[in-house]
N, C-alpha and C. Protein backbone atom coordinates (compact mmCIF):
# COMPACT_ATOMS: atom_id res chain seq x y z
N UNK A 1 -119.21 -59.37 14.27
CA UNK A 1 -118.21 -58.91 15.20
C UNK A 1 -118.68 -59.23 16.62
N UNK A 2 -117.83 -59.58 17.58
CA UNK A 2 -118.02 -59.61 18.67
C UNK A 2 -117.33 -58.95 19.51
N UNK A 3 -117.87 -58.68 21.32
CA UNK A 3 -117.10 -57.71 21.79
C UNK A 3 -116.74 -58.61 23.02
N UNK A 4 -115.73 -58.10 24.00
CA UNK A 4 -115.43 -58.77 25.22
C UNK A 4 -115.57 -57.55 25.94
N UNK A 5 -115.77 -58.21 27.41
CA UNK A 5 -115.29 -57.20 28.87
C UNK A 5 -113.60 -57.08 28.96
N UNK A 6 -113.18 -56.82 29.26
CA UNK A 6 -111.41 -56.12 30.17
C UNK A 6 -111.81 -55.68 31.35
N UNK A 7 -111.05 -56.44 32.08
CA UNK A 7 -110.76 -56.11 33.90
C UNK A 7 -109.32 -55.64 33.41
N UNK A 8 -109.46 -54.14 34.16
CA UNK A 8 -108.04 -53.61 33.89
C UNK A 8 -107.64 -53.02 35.29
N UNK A 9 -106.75 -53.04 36.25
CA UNK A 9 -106.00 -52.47 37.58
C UNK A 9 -104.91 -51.56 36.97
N UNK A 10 -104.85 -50.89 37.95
CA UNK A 10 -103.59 -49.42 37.87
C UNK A 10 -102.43 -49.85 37.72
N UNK A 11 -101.75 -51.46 37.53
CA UNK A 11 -100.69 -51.71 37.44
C UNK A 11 -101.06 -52.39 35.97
N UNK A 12 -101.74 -52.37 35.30
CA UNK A 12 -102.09 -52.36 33.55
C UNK A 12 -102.42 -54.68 33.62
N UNK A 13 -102.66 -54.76 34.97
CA UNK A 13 -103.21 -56.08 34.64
C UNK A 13 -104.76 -56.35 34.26
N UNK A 14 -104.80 -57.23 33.08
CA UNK A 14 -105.94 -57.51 32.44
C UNK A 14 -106.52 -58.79 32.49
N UNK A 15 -107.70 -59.00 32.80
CA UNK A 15 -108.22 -59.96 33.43
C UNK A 15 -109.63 -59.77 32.52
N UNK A 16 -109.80 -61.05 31.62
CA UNK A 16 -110.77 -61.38 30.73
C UNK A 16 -111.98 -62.23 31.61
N UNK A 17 -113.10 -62.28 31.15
CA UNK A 17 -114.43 -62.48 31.84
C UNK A 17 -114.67 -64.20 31.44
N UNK A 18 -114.57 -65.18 32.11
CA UNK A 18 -115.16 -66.47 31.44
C UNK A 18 -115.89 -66.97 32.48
N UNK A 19 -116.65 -68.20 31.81
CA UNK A 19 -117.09 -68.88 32.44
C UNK A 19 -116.96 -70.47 32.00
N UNK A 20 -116.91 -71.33 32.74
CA UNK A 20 -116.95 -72.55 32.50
C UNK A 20 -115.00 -72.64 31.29
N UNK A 21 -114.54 -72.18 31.97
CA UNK A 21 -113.13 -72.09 30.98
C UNK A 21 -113.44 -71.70 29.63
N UNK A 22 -115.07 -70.62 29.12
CA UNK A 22 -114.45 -70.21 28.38
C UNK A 22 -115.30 -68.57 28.35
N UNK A 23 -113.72 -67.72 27.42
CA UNK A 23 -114.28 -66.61 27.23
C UNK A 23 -116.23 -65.88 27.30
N UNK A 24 -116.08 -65.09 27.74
CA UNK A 24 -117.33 -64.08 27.79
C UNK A 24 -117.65 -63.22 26.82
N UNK A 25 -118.15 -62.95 25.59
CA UNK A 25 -118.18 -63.04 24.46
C UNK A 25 -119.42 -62.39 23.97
N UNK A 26 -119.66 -61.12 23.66
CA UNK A 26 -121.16 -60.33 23.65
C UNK A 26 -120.86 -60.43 21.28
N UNK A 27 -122.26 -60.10 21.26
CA UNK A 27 -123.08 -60.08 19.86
C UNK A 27 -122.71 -58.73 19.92
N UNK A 28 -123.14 -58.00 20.92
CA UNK A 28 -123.56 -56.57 20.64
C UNK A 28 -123.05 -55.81 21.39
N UNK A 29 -122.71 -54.55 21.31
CA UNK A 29 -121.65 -53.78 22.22
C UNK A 29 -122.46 -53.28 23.57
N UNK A 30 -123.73 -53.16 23.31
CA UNK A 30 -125.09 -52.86 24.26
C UNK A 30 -124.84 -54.10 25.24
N UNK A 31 -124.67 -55.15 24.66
CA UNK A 31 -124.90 -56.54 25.65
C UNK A 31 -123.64 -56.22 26.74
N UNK A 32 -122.69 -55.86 25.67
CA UNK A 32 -121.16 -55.76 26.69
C UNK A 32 -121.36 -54.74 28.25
N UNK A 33 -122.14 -53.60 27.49
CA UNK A 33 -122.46 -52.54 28.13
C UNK A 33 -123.57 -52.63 29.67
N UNK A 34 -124.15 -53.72 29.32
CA UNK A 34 -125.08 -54.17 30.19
C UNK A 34 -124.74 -54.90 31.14
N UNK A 35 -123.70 -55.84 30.88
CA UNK A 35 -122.98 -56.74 31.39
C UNK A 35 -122.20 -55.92 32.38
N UNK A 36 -121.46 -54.72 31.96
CA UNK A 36 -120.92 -54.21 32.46
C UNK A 36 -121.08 -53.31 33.59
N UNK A 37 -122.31 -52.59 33.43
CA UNK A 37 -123.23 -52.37 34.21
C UNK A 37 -124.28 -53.38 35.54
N UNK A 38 -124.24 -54.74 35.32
CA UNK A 38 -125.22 -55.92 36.29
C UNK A 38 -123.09 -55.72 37.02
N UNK A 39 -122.20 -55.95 36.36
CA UNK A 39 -120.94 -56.29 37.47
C UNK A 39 -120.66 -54.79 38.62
N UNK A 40 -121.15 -54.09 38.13
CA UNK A 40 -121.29 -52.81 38.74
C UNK A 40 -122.43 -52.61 40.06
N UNK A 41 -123.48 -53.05 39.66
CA UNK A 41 -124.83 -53.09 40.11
C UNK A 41 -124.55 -54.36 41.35
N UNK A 42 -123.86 -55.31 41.11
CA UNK A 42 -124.03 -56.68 42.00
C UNK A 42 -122.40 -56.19 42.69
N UNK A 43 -121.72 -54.84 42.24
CA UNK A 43 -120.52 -54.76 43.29
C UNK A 43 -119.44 -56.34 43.30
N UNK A 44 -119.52 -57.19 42.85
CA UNK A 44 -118.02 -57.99 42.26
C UNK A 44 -116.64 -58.70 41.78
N UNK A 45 -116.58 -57.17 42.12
CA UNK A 45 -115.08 -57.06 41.68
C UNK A 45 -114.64 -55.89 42.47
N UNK A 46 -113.37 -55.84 42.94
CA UNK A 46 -112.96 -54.75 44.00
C UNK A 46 -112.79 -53.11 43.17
N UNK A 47 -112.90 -52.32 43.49
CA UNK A 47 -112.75 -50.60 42.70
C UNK A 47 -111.93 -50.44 42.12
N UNK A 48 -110.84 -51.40 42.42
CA UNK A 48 -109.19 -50.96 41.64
C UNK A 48 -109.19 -50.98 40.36
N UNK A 49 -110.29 -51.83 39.78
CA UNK A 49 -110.76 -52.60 38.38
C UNK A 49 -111.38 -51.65 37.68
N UNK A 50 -111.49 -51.06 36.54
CA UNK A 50 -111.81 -50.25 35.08
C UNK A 50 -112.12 -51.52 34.33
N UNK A 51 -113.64 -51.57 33.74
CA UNK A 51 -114.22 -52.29 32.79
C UNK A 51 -114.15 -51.50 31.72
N UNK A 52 -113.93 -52.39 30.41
CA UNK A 52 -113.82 -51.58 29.26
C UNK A 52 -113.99 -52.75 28.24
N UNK A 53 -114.89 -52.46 27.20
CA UNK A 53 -115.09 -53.41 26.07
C UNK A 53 -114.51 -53.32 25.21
N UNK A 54 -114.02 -54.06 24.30
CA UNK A 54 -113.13 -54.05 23.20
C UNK A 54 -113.45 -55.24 22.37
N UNK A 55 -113.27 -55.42 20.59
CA UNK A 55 -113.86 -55.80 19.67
C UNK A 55 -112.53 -57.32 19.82
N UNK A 56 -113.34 -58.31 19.59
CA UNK A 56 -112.79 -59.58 20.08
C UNK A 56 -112.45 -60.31 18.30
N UNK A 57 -111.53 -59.95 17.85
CA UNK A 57 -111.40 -60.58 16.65
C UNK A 57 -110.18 -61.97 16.63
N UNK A 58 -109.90 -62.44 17.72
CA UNK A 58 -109.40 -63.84 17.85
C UNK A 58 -109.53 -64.77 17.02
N UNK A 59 -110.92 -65.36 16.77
CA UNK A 59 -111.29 -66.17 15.75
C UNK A 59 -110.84 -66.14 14.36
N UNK A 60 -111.32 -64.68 13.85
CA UNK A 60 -110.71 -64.35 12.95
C UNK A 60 -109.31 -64.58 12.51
N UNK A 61 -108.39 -64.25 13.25
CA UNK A 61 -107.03 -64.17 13.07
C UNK A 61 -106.68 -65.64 13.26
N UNK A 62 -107.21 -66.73 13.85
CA UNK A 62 -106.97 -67.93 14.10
C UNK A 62 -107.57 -68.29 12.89
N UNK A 63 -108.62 -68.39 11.90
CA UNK A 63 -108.30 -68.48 10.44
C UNK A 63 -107.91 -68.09 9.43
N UNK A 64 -106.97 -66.55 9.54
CA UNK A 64 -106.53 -66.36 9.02
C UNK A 64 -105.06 -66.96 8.53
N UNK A 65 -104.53 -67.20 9.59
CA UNK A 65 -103.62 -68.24 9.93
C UNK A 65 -103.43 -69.84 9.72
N UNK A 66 -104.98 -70.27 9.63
CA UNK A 66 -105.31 -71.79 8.81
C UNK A 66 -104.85 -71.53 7.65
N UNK A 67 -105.72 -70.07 6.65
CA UNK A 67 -105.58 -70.18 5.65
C UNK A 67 -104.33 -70.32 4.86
N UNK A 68 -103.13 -69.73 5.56
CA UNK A 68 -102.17 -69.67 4.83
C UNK A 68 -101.03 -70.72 4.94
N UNK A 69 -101.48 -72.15 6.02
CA UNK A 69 -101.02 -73.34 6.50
C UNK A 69 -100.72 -73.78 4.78
């Protein structure tokens, strides 16, 4: 399983973490957590923003969807 960051603002816009055009993408929910914490620590991103991790099953569902081609 993998987890992602969420940039979330008071008007419910969500703004995913990449680099190099692609997704930001943690092993471990600790990693997410840490991550989340250095964007906190290095100040970033403006206050309006709520970080929140959530379980990234994309892949998954993109073969689930091969399978039944």
């Amino acid at each position: 399983m993998k987890y992602i960051v969420i940039a979330e603002d008071s008007n419910q816009l969500r703004v995913q973490f990449a680099q190099q055009e692609e997704e930001v993408l943690f092993s471990t929910y600790e990693e997410a957590q840490a991550f989340i914490e250095q964007v906190h620590a290095e100040n970033v991103l403006p206050d309006k923003y709520q970080l929140s991790i959530e379980r990234y099953d994309r892949e998954e569902k993109v073969q689930d969807r091969e399978g039944q081609s």
